[in-house]
N, C-alpha and C. Protein backbone atom coordinates (compact mmCIF):
# COMPACT_ATOMS: atom_id res chain seq x y z
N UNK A 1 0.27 14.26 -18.09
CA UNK A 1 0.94 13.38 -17.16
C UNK A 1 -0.10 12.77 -16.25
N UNK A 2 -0.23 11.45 -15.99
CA UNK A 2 -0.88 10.82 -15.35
C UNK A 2 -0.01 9.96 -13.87
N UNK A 3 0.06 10.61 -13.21
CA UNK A 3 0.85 10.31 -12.10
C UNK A 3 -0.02 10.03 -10.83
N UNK A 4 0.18 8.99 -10.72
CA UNK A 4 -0.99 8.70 -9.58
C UNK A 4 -2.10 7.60 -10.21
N UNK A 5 -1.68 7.06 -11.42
CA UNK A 5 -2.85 6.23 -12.39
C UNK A 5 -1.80 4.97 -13.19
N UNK A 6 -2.48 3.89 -13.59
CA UNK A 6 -1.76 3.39 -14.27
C UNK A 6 -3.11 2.62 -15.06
N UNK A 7 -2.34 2.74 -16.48
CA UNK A 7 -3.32 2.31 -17.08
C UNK A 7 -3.38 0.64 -18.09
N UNK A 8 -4.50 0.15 -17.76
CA UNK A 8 -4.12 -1.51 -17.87
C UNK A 8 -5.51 -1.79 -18.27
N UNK A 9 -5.61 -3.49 -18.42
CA UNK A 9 -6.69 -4.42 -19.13
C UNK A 9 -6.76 -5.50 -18.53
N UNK A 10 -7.27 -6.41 -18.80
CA UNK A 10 -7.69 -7.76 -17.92
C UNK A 10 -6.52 -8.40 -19.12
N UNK A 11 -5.99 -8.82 -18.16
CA UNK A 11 -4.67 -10.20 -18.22
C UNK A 11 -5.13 -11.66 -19.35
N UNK A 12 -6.56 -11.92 -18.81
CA UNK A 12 -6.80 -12.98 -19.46
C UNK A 12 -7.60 -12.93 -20.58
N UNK A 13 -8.21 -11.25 -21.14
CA UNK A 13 -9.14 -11.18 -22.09
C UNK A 13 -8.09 -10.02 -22.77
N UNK A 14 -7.70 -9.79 -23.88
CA UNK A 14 -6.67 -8.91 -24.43
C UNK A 14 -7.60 -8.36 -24.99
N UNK A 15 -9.05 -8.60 -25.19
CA UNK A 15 -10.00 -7.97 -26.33
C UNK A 15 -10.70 -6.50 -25.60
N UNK A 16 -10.75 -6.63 -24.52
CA UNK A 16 -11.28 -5.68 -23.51
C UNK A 16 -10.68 -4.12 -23.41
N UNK A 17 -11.52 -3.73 -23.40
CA UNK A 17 -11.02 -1.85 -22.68
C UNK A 17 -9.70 -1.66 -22.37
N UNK A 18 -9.05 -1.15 -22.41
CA UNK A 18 -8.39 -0.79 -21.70
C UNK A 18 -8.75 0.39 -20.04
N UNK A 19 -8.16 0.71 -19.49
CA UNK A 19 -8.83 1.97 -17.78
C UNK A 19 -8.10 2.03 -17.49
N UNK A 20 -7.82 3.28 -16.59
CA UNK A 20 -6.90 3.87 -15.53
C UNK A 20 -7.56 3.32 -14.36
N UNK A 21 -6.78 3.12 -13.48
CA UNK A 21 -7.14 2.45 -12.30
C UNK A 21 -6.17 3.18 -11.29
N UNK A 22 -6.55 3.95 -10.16
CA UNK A 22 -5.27 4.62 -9.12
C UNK A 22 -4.25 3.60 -8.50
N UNK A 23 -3.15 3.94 -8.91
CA UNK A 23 -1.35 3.28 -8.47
C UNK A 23 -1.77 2.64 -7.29
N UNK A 24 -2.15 3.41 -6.53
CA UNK A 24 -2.98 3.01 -5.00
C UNK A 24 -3.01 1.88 -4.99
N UNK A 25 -4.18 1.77 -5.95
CA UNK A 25 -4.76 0.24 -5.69
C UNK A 25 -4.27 -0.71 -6.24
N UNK A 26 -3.46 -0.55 -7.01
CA UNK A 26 -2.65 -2.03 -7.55
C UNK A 26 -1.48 -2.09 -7.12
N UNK A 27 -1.11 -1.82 -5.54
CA UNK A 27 0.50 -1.91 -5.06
C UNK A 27 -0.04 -1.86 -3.82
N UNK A 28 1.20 -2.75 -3.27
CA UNK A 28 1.21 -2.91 -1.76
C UNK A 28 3.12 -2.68 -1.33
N UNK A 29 2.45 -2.60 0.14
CA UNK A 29 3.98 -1.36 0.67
C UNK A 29 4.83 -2.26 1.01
N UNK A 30 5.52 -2.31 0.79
CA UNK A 30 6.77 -3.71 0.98
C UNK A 30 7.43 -2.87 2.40
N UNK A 31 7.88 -3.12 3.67
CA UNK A 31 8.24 -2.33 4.76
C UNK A 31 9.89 -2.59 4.56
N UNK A 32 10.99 -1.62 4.67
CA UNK A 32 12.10 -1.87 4.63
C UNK A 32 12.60 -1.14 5.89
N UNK A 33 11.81 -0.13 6.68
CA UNK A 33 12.46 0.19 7.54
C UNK A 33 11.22 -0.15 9.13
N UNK A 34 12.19 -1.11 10.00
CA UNK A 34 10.88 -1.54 11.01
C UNK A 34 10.61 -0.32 12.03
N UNK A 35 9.24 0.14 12.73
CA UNK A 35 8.30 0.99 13.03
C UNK A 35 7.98 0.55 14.46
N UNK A 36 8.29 0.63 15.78
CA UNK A 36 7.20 0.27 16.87
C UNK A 36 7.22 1.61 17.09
N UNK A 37 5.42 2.00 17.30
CA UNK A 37 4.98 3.14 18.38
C UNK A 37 5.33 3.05 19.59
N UNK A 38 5.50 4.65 20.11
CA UNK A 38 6.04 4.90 21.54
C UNK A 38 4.84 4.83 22.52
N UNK A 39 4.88 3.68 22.65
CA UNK A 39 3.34 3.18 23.60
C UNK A 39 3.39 4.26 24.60
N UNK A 40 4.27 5.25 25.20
CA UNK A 40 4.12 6.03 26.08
C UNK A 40 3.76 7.28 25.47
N UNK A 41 3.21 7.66 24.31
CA UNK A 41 2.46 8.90 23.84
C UNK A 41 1.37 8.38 23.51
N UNK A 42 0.32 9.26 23.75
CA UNK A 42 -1.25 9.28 24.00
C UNK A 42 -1.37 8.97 22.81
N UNK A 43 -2.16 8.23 22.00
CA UNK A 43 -2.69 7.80 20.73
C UNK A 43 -1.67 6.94 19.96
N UNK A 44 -0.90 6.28 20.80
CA UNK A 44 0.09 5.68 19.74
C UNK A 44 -0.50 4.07 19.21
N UNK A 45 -1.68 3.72 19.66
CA UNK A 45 -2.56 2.64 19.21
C UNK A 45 -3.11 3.03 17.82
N UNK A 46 -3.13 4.25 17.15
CA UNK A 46 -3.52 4.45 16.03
C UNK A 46 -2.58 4.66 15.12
N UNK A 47 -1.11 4.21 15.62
CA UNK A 47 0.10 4.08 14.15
C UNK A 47 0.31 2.39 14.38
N UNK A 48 0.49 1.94 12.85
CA UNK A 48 0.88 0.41 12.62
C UNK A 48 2.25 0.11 12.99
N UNK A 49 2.61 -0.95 13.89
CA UNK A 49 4.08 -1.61 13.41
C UNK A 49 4.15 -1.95 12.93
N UNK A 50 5.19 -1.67 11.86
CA UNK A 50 6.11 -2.34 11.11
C UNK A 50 7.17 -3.74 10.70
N UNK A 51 6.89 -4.30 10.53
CA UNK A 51 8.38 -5.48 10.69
C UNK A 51 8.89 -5.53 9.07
N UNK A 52 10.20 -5.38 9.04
CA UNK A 52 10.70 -5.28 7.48
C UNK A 52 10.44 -6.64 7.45
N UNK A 53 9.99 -6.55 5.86
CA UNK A 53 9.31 -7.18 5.03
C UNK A 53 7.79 -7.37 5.04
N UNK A 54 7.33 -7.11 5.91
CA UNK A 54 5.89 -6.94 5.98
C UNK A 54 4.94 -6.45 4.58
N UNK A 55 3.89 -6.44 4.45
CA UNK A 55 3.78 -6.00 3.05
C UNK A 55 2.25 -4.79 4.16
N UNK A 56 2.15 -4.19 3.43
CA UNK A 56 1.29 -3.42 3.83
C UNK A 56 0.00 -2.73 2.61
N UNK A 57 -1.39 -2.88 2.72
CA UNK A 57 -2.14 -2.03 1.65
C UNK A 57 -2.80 -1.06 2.23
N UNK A 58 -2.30 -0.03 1.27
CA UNK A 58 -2.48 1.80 1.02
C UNK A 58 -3.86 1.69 1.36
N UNK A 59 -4.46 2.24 2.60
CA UNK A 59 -6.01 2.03 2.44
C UNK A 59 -6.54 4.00 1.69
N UNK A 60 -5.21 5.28 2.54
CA UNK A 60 -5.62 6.00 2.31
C UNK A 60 -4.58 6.97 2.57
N UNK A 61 -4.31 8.27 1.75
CA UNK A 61 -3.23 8.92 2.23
C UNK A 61 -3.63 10.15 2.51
N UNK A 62 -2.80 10.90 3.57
CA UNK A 62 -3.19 11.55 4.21
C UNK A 62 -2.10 13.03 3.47
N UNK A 63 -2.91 14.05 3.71
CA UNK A 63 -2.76 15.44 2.95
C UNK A 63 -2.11 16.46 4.38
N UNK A 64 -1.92 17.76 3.74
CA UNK A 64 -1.40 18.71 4.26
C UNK A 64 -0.20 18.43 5.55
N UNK A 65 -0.70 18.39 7.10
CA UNK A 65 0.02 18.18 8.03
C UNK A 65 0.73 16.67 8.13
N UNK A 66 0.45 15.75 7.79
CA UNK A 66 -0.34 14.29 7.63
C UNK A 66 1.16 14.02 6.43
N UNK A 67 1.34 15.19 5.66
CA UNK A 67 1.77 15.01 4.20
C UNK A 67 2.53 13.96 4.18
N UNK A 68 2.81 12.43 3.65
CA UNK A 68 3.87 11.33 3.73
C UNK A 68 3.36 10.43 4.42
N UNK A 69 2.38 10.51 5.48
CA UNK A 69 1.50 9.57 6.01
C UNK A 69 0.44 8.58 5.22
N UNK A 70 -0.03 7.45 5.80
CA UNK A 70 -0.63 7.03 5.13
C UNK A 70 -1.54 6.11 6.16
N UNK A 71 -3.19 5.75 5.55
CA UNK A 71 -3.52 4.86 6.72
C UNK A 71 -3.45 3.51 5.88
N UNK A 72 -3.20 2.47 6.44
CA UNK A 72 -2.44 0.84 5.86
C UNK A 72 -3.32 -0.09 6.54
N UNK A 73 -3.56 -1.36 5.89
CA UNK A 73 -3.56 -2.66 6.78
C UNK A 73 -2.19 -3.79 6.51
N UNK A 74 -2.26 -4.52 7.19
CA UNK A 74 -1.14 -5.70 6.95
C UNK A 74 -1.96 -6.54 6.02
N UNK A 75 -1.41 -6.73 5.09
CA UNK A 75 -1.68 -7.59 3.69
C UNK A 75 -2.15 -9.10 4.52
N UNK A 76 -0.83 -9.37 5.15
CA UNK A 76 -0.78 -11.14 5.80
C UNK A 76 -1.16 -10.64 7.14
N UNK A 77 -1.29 -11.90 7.80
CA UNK A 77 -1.44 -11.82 9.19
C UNK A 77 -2.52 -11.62 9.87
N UNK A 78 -2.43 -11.04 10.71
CA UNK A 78 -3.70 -10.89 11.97
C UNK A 78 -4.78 -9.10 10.88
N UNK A 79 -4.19 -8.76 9.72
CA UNK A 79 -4.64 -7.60 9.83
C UNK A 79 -4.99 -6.18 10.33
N UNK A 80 -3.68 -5.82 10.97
CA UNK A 80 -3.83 -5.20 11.80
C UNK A 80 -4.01 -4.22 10.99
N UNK A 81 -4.64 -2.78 11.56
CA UNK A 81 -4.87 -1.23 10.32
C UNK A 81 -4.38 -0.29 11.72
N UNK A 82 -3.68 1.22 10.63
CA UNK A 82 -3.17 2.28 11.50
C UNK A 82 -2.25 2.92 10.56
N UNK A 83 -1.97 3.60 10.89
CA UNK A 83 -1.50 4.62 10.08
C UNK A 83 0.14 4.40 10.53
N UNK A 84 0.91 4.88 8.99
CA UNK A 84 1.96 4.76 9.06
C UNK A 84 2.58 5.78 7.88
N UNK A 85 4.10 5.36 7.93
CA UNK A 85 5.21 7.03 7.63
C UNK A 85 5.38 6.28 6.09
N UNK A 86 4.88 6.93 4.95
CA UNK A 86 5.19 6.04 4.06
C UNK A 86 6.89 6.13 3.69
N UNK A 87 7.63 6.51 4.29
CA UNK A 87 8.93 6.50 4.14
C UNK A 87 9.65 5.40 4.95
N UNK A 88 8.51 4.69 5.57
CA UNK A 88 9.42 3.50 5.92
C UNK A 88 8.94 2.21 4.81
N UNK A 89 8.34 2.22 3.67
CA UNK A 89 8.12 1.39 3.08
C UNK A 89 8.49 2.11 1.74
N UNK A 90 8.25 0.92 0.36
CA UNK A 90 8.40 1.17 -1.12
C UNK A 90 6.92 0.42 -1.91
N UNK A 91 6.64 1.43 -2.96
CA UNK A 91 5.69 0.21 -3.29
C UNK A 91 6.46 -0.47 -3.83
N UNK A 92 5.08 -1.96 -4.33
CA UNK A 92 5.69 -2.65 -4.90
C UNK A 92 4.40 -3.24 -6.11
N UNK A 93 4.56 -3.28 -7.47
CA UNK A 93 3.12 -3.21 -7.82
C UNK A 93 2.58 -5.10 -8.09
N UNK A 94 1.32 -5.20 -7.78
CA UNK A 94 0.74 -6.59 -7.94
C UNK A 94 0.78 -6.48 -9.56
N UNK A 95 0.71 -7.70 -10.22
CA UNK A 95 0.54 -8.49 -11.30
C UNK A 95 0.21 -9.72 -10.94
N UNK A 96 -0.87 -9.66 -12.04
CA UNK A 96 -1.02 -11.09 -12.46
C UNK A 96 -1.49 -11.38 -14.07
N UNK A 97 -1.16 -12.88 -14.52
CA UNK A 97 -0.91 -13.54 -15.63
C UNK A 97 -1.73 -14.71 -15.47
N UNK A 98 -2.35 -14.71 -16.22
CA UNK A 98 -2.94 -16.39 -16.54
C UNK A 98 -1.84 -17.48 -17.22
N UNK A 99 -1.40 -18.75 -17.00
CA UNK A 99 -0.26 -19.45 -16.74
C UNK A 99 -0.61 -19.60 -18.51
N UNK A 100 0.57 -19.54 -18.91
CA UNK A 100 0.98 -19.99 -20.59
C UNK A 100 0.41 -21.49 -20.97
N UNK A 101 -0.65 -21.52 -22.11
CA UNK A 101 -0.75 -23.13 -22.30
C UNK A 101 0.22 -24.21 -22.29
């Protein structure tokens, strides 16, 4: 079982390798549930807001205490980075296709 991998080829050359590449990196977090930090707890400059629909990329996920956390940037926008609850988002995976002659 390869969970956590997905395995793919270049879109526009079918002749090529195939590789596993980590899920990670070919999906971004679509936000469905919106997030503001409680600016009145000490460190709350280091979690991201949220706005549903926002898209967010997985920079890194966080283990043990952390477990479901994740640290993110905003795909669009100003780029903001911080860590966030991955239970307020879904992935969603990128594709791309070279356009049909």
């Amino acid at each position: 079982r390869n969970e956590g991998w997905l395995l793919g080829s270049c879109a526009s050359d079918t002749t090529t390798a195939q590789g596993w590449c980590p899920l990670d990196r070919m999906t971004v977090w679509q936000v469905h549930t919106a997030y503001v930090p409680d600016t009145t707890v000490a460190g709350s400059e280091s979690f991201l807001q949220l706005e549903v629909g926002a898209a967010v990329l997985l920079k890194r996920r966080y283990e043990d205490a952390w477990k479901g956390w994740a640290y993110g940037q905003l795909f669009v926008g100003n780029g903001r980075q911080g860590m966030f609850e991955l239970s307020n988002a879904a992935p969603q995976l990128l594709l791309n296709r070279e356009p049909a002659p």
